[in-house]
C-alpha atoms as a PDB file:
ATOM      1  CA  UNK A   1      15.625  20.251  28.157  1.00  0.00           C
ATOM      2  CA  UNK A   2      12.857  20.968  26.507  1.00  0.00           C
ATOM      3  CA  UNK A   3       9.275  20.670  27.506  1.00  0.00           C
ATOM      4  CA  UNK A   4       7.069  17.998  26.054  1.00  0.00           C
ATOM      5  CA  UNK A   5       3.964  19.002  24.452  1.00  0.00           C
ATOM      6  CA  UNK A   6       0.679  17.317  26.378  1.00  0.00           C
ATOM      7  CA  UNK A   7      -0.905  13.964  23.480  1.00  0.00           C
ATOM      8  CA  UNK A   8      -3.507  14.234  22.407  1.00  0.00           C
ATOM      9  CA  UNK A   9      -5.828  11.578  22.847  1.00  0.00           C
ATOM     10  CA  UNK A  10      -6.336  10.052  18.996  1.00  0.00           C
ATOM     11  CA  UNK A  11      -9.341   7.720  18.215  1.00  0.00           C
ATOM     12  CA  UNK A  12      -7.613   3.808  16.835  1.00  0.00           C
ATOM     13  CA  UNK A  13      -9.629   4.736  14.093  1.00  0.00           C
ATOM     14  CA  UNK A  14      -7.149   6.690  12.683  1.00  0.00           C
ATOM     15  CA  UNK A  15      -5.136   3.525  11.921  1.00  0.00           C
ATOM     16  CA  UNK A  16      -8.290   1.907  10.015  1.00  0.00           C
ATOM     17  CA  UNK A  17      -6.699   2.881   6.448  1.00  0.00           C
ATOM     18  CA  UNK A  18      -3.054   1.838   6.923  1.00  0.00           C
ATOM     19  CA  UNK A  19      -4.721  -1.695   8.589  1.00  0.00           C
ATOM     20  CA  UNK A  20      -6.335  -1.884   5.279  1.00  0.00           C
ATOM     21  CA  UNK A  21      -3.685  -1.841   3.198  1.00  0.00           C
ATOM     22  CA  UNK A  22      -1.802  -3.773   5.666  1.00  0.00           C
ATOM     23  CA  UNK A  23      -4.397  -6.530   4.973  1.00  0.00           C
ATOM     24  CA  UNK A  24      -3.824  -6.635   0.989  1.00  0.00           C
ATOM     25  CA  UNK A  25      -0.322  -6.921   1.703  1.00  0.00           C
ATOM     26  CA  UNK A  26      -0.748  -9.493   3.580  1.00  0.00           C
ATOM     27  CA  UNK A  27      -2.737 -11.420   1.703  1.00  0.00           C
ATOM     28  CA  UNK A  28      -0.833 -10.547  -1.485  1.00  0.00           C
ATOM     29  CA  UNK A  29       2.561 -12.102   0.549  1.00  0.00           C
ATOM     30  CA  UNK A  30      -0.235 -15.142   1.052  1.00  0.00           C
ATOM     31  CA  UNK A  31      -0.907 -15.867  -2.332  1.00  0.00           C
ATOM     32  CA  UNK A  32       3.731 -15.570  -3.066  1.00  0.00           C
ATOM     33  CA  UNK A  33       4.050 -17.975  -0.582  1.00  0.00           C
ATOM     34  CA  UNK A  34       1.496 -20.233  -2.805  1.00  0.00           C
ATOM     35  CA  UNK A  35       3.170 -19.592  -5.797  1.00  0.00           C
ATOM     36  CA  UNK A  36       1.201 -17.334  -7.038  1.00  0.00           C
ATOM     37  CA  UNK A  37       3.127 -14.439  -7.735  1.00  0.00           C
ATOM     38  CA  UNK A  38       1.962 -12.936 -10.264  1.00  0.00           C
ATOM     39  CA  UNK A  39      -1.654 -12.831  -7.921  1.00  0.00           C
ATOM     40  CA  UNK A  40       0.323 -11.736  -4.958  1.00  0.00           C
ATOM     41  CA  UNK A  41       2.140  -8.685  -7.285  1.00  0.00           C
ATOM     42  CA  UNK A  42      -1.868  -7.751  -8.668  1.00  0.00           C
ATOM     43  CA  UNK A  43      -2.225  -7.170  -4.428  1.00  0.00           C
ATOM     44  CA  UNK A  44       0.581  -5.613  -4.218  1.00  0.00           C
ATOM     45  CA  UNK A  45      -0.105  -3.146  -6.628  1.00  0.00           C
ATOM     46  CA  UNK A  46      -3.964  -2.924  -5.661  1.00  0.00           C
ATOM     47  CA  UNK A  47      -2.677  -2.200  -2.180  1.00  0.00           C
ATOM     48  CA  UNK A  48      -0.799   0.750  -3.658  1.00  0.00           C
ATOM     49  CA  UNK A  49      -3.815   1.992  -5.233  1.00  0.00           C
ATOM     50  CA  UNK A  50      -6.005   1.706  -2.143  1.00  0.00           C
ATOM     51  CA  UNK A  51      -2.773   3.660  -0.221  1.00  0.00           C
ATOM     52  CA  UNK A  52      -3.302   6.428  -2.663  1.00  0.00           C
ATOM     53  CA  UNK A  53      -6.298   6.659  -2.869  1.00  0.00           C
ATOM     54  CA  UNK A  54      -7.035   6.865   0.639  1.00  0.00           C
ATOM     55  CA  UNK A  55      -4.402   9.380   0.956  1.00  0.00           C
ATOM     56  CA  UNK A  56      -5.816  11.496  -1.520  1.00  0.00           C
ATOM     57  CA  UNK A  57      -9.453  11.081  -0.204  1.00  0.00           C
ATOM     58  CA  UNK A  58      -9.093  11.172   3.897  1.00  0.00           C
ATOM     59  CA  UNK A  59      -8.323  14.603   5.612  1.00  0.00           C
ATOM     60  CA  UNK A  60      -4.576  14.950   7.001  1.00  0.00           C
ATOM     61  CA  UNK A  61      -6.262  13.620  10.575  1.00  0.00           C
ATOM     62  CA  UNK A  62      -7.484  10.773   9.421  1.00  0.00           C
ATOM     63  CA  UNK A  63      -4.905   9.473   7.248  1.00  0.00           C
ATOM     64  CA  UNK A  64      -3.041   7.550   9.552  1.00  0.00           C
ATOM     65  CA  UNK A  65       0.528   6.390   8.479  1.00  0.00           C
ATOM     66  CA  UNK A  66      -0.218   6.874   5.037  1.00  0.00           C
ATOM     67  CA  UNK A  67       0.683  10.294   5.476  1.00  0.00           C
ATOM     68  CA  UNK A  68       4.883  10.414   4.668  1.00  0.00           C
ATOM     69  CA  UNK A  69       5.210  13.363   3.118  1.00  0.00           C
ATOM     70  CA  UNK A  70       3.119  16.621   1.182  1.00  0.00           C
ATOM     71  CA  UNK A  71      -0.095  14.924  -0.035  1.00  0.00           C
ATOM     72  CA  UNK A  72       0.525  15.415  -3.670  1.00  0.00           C
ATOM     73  CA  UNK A  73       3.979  13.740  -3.072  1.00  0.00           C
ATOM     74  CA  UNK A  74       2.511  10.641  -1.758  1.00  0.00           C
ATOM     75  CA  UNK A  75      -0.350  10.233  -4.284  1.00  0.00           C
ATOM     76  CA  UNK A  76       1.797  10.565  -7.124  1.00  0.00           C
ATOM     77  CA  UNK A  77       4.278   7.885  -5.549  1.00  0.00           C
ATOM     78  CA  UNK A  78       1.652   5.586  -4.641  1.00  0.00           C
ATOM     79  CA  UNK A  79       0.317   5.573  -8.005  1.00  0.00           C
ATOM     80  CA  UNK A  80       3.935   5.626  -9.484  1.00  0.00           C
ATOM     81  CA  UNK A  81       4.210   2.872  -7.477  1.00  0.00           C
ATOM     82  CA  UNK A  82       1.320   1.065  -8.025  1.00  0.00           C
ATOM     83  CA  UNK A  83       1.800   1.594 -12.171  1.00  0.00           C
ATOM     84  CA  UNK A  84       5.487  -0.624 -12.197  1.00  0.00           C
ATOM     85  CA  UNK A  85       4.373  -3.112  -9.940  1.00  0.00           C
ATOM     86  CA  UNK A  86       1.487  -4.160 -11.969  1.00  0.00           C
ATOM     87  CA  UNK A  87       3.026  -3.322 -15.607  1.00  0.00           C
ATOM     88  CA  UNK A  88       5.797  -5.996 -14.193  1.00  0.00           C
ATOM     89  CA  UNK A  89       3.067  -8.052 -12.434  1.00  0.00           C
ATOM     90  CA  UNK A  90       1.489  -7.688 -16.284  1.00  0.00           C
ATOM     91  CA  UNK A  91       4.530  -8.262 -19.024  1.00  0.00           C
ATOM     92  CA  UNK A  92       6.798 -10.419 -17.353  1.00  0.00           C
ATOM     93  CA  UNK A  93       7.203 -13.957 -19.387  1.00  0.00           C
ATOM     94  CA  UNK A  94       8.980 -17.255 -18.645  1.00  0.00           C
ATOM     95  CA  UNK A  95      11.414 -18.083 -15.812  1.00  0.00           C
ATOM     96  CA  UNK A  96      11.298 -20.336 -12.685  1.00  0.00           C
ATOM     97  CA  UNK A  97       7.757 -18.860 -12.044  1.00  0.00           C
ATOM     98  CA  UNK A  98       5.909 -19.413 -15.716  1.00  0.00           C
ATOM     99  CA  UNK A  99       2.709 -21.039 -15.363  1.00  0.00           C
ATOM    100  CA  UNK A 100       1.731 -21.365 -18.865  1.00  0.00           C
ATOM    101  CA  UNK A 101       2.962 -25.041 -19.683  1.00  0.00           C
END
């Protein structure tokens, strides 16, 4: 058995940044359900960015949950990330989802 370390007592504000992008996603799953994906992928990806870039700005205590693993890992995924879903968000023609007839 081993012997628990005592919590520390963490402000919610820690959480503030991963809320954040919680709220683009959900208002980029807002605008799918409309049928307006290709609005709802541009939040997707801008959530991405906002991820990253909060990752890469905020100290490792005030990250949050954005913090997965070494910082330079999870800026570079975040903007790998970020970089497909809008180039797809971007180039993608025709389909069930075309708007431009």
């Amino acid at each position: 058995m081993t012997a628990d370390r005592p919590r520390t007592k963490r402000s919610w504000t820690v959480h503030v940044p991963f809320g954040l992008v919680i709220l683009l996603l959900l208002a980029a799953a807002l605008r799918i359900l409309q049928y307006h994906w290709r609005e709802g992928a541009v939040l997707v990806g801008a959530a991405l960015f906002v991820g990253g870039l909060l990752r890469l700005l905020l100290p490792e205590d005030r990250v949050g949950l954005l913090a997965i693993r070494g910082k330079i890992v999870d800026v570079v995924t975040y903007a790998a990330l970020c970089a497909a879903v809008l180039y797809i968000a971007f180039t993608i023609t025709g389909g069930p989802f075309d708007t431009t007839s």
